[in-house]
Every structure is written in C-alpha cells, then in structure tokens.
PDB file of N, CA and C in Angstrom:
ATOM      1  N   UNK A   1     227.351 -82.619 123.029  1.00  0.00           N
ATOM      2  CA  UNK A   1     226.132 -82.365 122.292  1.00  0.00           C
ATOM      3  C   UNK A   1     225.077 -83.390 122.697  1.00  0.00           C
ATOM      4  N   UNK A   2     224.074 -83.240 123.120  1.00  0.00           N
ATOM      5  CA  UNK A   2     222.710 -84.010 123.795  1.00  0.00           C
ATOM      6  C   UNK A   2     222.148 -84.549 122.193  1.00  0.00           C
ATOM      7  N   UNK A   3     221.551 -85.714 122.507  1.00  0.00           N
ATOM      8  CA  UNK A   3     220.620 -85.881 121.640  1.00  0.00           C
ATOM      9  C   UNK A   3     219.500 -86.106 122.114  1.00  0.00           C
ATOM     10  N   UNK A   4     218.403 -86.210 121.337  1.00  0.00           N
ATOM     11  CA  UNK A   4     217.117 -86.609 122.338  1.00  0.00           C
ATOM     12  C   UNK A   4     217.305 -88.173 122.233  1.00  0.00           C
ATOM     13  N   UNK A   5     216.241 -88.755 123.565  1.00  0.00           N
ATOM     14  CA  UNK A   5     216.017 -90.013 124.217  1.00  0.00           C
ATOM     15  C   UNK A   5     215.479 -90.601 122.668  1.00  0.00           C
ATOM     16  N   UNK A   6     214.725 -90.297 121.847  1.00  0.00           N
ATOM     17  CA  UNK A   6     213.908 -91.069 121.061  1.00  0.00           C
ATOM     18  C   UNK A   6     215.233 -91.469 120.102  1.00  0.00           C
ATOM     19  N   UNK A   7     215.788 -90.956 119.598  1.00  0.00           N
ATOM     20  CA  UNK A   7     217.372 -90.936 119.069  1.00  0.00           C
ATOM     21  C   UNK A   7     217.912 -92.195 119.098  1.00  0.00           C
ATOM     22  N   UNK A   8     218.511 -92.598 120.800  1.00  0.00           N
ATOM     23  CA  UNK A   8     219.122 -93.763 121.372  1.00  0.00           C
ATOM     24  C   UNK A   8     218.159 -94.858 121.576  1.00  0.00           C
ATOM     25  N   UNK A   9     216.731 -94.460 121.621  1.00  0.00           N
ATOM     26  CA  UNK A   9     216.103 -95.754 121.591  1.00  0.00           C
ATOM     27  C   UNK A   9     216.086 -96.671 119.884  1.00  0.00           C
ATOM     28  N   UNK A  10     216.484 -95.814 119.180  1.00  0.00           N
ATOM     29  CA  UNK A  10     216.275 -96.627 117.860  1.00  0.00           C
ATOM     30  C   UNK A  10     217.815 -97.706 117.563  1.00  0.00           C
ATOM     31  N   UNK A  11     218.546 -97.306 118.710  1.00  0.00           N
ATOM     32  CA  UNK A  11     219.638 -97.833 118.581  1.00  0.00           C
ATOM     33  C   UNK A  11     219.594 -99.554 119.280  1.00  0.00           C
ATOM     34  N   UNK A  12     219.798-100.814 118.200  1.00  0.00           N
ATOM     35  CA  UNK A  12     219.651-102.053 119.061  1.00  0.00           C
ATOM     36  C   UNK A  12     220.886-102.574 119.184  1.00  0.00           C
ATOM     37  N   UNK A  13     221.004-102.480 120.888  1.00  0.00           N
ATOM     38  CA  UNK A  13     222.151-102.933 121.329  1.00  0.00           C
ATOM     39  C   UNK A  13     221.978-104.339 121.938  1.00  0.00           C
ATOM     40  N   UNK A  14     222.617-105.266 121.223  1.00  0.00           N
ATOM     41  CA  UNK A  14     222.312-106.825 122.035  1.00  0.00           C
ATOM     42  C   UNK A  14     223.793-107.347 122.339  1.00  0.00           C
ATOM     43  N   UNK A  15     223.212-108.348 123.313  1.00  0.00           N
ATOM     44  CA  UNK A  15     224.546-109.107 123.328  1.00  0.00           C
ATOM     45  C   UNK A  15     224.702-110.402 122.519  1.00  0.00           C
ATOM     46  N   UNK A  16     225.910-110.441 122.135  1.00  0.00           N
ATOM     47  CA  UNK A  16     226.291-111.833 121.103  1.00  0.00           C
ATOM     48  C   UNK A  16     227.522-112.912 121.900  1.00  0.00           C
ATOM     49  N   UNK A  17     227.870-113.868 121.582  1.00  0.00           N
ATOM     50  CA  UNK A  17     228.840-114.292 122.078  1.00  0.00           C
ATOM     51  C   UNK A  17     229.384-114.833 120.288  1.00  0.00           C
ATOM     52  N   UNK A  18     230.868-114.910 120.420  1.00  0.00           N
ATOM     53  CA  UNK A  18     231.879-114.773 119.339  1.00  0.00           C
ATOM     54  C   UNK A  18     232.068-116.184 119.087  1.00  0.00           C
ATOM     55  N   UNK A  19     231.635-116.520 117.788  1.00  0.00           N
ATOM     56  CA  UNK A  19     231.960-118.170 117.932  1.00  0.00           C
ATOM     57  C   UNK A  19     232.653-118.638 116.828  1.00  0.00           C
ATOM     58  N   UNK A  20     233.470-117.252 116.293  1.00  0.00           N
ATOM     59  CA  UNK A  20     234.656-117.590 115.320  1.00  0.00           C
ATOM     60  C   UNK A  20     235.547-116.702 114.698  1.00  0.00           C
ATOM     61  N   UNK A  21     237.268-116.305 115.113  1.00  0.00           N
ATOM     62  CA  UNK A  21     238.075-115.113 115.189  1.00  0.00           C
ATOM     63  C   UNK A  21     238.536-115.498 113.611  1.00  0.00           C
ATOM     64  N   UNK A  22     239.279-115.013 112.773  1.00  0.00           N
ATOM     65  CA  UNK A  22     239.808-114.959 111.893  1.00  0.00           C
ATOM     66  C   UNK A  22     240.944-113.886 111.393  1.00  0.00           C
ATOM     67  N   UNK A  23     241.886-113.950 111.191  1.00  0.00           N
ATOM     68  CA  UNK A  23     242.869-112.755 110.900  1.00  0.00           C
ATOM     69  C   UNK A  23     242.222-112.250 109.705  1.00  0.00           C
ATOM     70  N   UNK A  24     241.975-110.929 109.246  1.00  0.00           N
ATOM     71  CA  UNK A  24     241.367-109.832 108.425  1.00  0.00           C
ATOM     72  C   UNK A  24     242.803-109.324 107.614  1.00  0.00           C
ATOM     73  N   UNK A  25     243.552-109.945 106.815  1.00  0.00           N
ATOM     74  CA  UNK A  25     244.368-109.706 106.188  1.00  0.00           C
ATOM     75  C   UNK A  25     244.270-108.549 105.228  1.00  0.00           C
ATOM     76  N   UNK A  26     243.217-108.649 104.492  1.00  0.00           N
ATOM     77  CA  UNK A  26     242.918-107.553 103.590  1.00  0.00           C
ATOM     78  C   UNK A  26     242.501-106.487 104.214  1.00  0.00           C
ATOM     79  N   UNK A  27     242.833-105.943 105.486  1.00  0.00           N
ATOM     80  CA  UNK A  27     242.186-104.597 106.309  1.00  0.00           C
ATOM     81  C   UNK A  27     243.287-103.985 106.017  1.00  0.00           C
ATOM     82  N   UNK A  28     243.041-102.463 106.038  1.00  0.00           N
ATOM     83  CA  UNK A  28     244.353-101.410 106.252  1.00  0.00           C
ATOM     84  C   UNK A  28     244.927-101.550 107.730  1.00  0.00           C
ATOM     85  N   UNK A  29     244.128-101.654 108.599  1.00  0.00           N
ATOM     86  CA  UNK A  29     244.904-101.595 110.255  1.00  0.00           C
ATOM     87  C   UNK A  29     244.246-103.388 110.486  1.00  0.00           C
ATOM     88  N   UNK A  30     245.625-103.548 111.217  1.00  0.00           N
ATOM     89  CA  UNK A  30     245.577-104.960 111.482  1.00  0.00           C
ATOM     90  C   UNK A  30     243.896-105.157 112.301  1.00  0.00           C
ATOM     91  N   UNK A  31     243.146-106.255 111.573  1.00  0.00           N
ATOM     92  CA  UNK A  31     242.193-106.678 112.400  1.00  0.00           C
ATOM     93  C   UNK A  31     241.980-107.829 112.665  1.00  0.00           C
ATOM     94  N   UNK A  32     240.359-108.298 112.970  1.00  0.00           N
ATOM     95  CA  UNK A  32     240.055-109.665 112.836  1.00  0.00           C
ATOM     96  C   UNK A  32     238.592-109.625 112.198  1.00  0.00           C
ATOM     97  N   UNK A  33     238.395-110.720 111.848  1.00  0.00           N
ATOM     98  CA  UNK A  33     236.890-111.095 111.135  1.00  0.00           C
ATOM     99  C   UNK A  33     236.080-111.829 112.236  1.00  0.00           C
ATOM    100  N   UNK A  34     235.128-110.954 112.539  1.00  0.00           N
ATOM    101  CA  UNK A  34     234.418-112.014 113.986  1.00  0.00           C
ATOM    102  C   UNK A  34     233.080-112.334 113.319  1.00  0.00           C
ATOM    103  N   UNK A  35     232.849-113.596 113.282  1.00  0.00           N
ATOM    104  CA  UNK A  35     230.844-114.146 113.302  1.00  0.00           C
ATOM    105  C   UNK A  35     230.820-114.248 114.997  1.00  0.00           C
ATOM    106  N   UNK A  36     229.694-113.634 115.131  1.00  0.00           N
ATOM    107  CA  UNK A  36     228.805-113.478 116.459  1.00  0.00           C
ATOM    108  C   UNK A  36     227.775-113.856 116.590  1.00  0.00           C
ATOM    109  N   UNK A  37     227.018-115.015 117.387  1.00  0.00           N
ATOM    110  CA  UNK A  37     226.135-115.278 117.475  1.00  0.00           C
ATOM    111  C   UNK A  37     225.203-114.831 118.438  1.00  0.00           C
ATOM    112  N   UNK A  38     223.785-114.196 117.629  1.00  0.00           N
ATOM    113  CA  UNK A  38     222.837-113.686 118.342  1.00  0.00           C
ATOM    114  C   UNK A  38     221.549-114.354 118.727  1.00  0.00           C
ATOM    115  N   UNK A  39     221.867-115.854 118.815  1.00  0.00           N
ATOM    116  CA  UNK A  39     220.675-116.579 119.140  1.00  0.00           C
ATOM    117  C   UNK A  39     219.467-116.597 118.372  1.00  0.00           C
ATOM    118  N   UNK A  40     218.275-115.880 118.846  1.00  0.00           N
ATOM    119  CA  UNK A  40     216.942-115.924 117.740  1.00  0.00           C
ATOM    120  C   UNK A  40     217.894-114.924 116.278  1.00  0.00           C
ATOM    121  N   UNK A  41     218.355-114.162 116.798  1.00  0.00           N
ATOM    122  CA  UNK A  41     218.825-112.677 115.611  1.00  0.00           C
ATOM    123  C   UNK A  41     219.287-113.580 114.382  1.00  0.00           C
ATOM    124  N   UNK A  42     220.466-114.744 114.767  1.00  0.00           N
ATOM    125  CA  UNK A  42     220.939-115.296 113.635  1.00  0.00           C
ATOM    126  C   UNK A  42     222.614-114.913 114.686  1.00  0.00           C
ATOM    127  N   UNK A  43     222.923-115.398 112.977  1.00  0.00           N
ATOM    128  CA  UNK A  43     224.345-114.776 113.042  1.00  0.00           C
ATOM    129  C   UNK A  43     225.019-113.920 112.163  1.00  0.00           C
ATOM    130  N   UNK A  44     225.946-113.083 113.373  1.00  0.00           N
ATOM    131  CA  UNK A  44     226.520-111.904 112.124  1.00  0.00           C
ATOM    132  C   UNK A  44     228.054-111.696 112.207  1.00  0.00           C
ATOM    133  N   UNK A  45     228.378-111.146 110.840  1.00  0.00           N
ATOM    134  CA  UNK A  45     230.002-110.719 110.725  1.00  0.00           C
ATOM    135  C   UNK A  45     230.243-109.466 111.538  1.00  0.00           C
ATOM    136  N   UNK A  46     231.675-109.229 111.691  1.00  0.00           N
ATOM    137  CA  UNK A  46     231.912-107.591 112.264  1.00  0.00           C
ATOM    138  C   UNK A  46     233.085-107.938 111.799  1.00  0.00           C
ATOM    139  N   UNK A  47     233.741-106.582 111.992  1.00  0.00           N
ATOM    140  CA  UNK A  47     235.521-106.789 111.744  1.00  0.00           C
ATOM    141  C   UNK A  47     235.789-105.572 112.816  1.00  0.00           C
ATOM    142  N   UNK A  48     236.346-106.070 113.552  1.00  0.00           N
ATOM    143  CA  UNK A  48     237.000-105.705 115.011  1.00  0.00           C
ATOM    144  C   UNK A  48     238.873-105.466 114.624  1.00  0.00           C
ATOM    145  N   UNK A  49     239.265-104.322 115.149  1.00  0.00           N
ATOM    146  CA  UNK A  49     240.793-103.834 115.327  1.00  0.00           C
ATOM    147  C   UNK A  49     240.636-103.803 117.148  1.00  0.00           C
ATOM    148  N   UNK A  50     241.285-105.199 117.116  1.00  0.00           N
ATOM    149  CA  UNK A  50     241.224-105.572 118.658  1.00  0.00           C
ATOM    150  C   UNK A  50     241.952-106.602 119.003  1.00  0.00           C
ATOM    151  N   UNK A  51     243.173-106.725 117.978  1.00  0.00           N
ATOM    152  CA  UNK A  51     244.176-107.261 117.901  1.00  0.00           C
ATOM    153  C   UNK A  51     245.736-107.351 118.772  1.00  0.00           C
ATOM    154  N   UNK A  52     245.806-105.274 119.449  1.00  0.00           N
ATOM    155  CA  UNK A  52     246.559-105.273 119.994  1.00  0.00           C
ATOM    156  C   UNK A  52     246.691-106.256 121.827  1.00  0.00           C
ATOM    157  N   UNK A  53     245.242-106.223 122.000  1.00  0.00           N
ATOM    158  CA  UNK A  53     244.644-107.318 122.855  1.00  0.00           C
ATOM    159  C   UNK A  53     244.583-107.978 123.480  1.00  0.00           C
ATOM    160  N   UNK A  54     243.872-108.869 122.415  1.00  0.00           N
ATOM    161  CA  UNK A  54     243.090-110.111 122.254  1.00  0.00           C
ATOM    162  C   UNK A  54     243.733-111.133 121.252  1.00  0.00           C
ATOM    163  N   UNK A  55     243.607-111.938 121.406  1.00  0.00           N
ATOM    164  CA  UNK A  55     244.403-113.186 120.432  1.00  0.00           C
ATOM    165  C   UNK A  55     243.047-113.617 119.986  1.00  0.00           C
ATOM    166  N   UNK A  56     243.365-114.606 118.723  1.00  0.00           N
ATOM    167  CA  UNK A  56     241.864-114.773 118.369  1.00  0.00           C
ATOM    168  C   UNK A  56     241.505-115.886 118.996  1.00  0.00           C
ATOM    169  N   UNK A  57     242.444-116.951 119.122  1.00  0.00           N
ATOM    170  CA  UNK A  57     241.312-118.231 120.498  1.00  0.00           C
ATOM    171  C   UNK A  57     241.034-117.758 121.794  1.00  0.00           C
ATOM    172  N   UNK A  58     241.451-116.557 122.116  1.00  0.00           N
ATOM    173  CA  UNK A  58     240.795-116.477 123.411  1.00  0.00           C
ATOM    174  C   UNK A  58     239.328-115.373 122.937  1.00  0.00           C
ATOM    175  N   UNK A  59     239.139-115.269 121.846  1.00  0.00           N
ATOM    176  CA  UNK A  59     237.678-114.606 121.858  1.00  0.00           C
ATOM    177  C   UNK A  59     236.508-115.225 121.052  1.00  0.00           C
ATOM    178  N   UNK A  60     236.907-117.178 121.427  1.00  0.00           N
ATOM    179  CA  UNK A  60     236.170-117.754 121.002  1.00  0.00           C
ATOM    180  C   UNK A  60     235.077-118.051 122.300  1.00  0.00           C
ATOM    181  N   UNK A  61     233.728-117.768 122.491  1.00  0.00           N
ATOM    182  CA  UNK A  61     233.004-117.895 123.482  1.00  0.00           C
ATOM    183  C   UNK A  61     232.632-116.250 124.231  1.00  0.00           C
ATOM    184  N   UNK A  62     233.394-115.384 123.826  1.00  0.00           N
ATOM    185  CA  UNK A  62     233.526-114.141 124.764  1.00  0.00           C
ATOM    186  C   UNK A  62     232.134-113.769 124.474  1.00  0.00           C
ATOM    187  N   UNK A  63     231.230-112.733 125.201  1.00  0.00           N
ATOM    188  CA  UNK A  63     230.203-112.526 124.951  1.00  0.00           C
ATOM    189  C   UNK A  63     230.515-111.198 124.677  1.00  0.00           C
ATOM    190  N   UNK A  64     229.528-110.033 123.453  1.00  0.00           N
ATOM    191  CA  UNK A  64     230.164-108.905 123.707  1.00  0.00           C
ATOM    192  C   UNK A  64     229.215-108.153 123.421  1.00  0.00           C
ATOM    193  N   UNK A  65     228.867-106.817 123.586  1.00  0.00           N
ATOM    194  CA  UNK A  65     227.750-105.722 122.760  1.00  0.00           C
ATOM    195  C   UNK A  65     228.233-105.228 121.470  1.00  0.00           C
ATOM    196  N   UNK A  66     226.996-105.356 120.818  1.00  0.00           N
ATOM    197  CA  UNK A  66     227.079-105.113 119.693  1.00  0.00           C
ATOM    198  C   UNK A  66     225.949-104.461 119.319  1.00  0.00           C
ATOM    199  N   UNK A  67     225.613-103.055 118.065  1.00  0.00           N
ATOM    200  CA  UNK A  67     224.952-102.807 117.907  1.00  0.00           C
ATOM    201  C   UNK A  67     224.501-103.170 116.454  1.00  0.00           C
ATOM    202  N   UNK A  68     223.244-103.749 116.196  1.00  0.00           N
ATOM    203  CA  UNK A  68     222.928-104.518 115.221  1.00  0.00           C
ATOM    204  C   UNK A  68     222.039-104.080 113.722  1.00  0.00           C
ATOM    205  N   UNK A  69     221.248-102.592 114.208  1.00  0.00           N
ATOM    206  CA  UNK A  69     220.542-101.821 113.316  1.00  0.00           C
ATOM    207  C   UNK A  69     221.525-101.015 112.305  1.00  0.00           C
ATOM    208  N   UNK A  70     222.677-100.876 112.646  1.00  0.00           N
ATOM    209  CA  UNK A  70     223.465-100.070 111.516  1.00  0.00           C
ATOM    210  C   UNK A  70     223.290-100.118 109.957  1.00  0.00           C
ATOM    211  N   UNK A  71     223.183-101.314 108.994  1.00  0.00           N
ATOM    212  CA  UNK A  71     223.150-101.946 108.155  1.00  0.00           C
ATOM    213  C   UNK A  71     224.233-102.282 108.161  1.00  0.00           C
ATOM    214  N   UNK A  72     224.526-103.220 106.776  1.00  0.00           N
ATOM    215  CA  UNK A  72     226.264-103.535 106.260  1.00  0.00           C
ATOM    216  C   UNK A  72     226.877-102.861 105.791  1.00  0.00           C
ATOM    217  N   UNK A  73     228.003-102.954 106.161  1.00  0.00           N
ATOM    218  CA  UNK A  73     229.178-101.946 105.355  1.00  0.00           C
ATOM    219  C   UNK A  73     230.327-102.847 104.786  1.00  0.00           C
ATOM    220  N   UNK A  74     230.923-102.725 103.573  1.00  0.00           N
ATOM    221  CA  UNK A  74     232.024-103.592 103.135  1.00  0.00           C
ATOM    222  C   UNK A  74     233.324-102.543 103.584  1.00  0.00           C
ATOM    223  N   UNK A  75     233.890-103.856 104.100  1.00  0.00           N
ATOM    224  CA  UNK A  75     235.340-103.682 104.268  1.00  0.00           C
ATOM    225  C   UNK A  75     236.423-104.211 103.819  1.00  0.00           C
ATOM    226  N   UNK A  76     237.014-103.833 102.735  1.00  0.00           N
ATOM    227  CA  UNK A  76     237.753-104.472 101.802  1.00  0.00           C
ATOM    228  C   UNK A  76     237.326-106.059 101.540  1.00  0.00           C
ATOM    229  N   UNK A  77     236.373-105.460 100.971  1.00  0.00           N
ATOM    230  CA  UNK A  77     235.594-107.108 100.281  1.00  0.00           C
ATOM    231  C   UNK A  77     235.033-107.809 101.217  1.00  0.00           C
ATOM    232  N   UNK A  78     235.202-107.427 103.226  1.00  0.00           N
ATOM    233  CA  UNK A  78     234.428-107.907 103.923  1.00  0.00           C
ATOM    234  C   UNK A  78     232.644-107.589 104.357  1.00  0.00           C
ATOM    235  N   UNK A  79     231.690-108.213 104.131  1.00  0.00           N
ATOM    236  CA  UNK A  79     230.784-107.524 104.718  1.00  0.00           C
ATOM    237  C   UNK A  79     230.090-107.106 106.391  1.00  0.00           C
ATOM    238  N   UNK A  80     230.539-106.420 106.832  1.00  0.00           N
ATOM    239  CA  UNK A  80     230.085-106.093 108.238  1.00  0.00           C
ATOM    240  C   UNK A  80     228.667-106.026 108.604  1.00  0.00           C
ATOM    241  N   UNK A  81     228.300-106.367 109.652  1.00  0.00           N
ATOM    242  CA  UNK A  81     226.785-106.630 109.661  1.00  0.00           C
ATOM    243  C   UNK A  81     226.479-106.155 110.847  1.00  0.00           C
ATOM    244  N   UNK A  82     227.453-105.674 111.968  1.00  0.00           N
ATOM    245  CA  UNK A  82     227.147-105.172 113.384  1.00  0.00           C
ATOM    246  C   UNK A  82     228.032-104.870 113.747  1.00  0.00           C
ATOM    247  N   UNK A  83     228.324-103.913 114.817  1.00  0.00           N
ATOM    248  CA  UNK A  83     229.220-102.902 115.185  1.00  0.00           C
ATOM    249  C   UNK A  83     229.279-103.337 116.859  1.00  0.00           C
ATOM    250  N   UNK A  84     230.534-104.041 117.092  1.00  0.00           N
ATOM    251  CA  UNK A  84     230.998-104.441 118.132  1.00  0.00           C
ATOM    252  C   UNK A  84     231.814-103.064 119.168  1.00  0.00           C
ATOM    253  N   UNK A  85     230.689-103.031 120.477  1.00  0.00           N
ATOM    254  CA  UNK A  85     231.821-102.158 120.906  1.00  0.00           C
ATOM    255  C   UNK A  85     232.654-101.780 121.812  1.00  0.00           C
ATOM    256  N   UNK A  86     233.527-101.361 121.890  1.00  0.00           N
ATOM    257  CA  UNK A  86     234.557-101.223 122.748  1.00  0.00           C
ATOM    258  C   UNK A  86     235.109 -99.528 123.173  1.00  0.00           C
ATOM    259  N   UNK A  87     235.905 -99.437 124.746  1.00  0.00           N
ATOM    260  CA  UNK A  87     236.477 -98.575 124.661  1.00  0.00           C
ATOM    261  C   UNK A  87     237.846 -98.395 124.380  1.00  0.00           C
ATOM    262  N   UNK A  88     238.007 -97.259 123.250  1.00  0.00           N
ATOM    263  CA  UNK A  88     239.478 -96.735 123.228  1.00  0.00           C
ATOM    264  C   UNK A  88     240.294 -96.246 124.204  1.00  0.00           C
ATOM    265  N   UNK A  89     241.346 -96.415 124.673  1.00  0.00           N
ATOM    266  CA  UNK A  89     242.638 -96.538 125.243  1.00  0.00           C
ATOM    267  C   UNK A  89     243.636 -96.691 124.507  1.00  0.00           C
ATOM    268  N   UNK A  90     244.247 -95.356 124.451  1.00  0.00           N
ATOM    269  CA  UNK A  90     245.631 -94.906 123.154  1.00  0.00           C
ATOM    270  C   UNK A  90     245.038 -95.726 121.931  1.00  0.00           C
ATOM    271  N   UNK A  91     246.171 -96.807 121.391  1.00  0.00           N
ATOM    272  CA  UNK A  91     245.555 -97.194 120.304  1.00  0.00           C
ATOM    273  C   UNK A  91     244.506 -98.806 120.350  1.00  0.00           C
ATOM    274  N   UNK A  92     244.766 -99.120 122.415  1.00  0.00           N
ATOM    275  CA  UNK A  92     244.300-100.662 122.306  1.00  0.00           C
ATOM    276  C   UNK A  92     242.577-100.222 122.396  1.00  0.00           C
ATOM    277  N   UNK A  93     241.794-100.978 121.810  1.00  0.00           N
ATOM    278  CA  UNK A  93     240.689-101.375 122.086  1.00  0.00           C
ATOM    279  C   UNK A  93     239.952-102.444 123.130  1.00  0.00           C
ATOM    280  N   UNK A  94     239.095-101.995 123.929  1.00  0.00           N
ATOM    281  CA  UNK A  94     238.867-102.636 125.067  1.00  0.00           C
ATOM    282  C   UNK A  94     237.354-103.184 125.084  1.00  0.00           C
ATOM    283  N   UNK A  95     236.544-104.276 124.784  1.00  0.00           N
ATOM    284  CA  UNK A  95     235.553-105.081 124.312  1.00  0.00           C
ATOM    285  C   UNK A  95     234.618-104.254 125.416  1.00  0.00           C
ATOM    286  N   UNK A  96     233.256-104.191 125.146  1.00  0.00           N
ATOM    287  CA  UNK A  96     232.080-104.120 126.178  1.00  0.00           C
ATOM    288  C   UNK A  96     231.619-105.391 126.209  1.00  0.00           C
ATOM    289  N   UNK A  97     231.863-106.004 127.296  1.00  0.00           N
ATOM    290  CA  UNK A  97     230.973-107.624 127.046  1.00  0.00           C
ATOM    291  C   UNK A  97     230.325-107.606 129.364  1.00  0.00           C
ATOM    292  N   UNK A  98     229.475-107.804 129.112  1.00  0.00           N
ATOM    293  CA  UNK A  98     228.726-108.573 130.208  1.00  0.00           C
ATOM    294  C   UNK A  98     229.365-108.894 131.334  1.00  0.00           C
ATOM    295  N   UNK A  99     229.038-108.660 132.411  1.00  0.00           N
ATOM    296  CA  UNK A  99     229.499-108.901 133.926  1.00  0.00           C
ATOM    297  C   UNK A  99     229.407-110.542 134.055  1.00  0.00           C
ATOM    298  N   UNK A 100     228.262-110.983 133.812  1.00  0.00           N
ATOM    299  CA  UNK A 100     227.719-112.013 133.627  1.00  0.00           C
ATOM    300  C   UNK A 100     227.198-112.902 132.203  1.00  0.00           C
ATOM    301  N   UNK A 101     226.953-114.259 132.475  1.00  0.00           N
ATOM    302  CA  UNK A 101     226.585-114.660 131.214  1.00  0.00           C
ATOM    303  C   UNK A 101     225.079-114.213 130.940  1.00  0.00           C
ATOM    304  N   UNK A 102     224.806-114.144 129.792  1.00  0.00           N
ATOM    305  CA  UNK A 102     223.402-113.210 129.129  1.00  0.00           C
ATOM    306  C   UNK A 102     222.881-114.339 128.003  1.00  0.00           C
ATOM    307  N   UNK A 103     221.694-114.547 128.300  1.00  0.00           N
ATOM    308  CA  UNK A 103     221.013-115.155 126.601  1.00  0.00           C
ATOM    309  C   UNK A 103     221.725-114.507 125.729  1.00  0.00           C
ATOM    310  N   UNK A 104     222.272-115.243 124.629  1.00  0.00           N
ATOM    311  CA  UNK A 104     222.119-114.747 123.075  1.00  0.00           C
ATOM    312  C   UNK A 104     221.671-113.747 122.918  1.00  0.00           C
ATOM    313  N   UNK A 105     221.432-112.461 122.168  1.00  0.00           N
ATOM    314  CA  UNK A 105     220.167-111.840 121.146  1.00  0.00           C
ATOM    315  C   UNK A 105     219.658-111.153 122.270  1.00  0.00           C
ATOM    316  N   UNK A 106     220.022-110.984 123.690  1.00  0.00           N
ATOM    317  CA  UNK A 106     219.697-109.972 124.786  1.00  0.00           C
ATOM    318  C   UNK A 106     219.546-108.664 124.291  1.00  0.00           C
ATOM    319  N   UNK A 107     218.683-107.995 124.344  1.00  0.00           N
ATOM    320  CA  UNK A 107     218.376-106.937 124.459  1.00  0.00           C
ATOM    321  C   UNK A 107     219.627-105.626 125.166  1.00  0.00           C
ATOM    322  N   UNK A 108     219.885-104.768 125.088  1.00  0.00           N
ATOM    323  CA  UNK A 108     220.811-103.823 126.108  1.00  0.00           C
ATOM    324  C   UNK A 108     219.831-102.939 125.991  1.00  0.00           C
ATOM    325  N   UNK A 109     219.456-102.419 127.347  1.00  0.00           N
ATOM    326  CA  UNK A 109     218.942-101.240 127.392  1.00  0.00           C
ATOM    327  C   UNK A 109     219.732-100.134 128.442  1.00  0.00           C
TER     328      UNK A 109
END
C-alpha cells in the first residue's frame, strides 16, 4: 500500500547514540529500558525487545535511528518517548544504526 511523500516527511527520524541499557523487568516479552541521547533534542526513553542480541553493555555508545514525533506511550509503568528501529528476523531484532559516526540529533532523511 503506497502512501503519499507528504505522509513520510512528517515522520522525524534522527540518530541517537544509547548512553544507558537497563533490564525492563516489568515488560511482558523480555526487554530493555534504553535513554538515548539526541544532542540539541535532549534525551529520551524507549524500551527495545532486543535482548535476544544484544547484551546491555555492549549498547552503551551504539548509535541508532530512532523515530522521535510519535508521542509517549506507557509501558507497564514505563514511559516511551521514541521508537527505536530495527529489522525483524524470526524473533531476533536487528538495530538500524549508522555506517558511520553521526552528530547527535542528526536528521535521517
């Protein structure tokens, strides 16, 4: 199904780098609690199922896309603030992060 171009432009995709993992105990599917830092943006929560993986010290520093206009959503008492994303493969999740290192709060177009 197509959408129009004006659609995906309202969508802000930046890059963040992860500057703190946490086990998400209170999730139904095992996750983690990530703050991401977006440079000028600030910083924001997500909760990522990206566990089968990733360990959480190795996704301290990782840089990753995230889309940031969604609003918040609570997740069992967590508040989510941006939508980290990745591709699915069976049940592992696979990060979108940067070829290269990127400013903070980068823009994706």
């Amino acid at each position: 199904m197509a959408i129009d171009y004006s659609h995906f432009q309202k969508i802000d995709l930046r890059v963040g780098t992860i500057i703190e993992a946490s086990d998400f105990k209170e999730a139904r599917n095992p996750s983690y609690k990530l703050k991401i830092d977006f440079g000028p943006i600030g910083v924001l929560n997500s909760s990522a199922q990206i566990t089968l993986r990733y360990k959480k010290e190795d996704l301290i520093g990782k840089q990753v896309i995230s889309v940031i206009n969604l609003g918040s959503k609570r997740i069992a008492g967590f508040k989510s603030q941006c939508l980290v994303l990745g591709a699915v493969s069976g049940q592992d999740v696979i990060l979108l992060e940067p070829l290269s290192k990127i400013p903070k709060g980068q823009q994706v177009l």
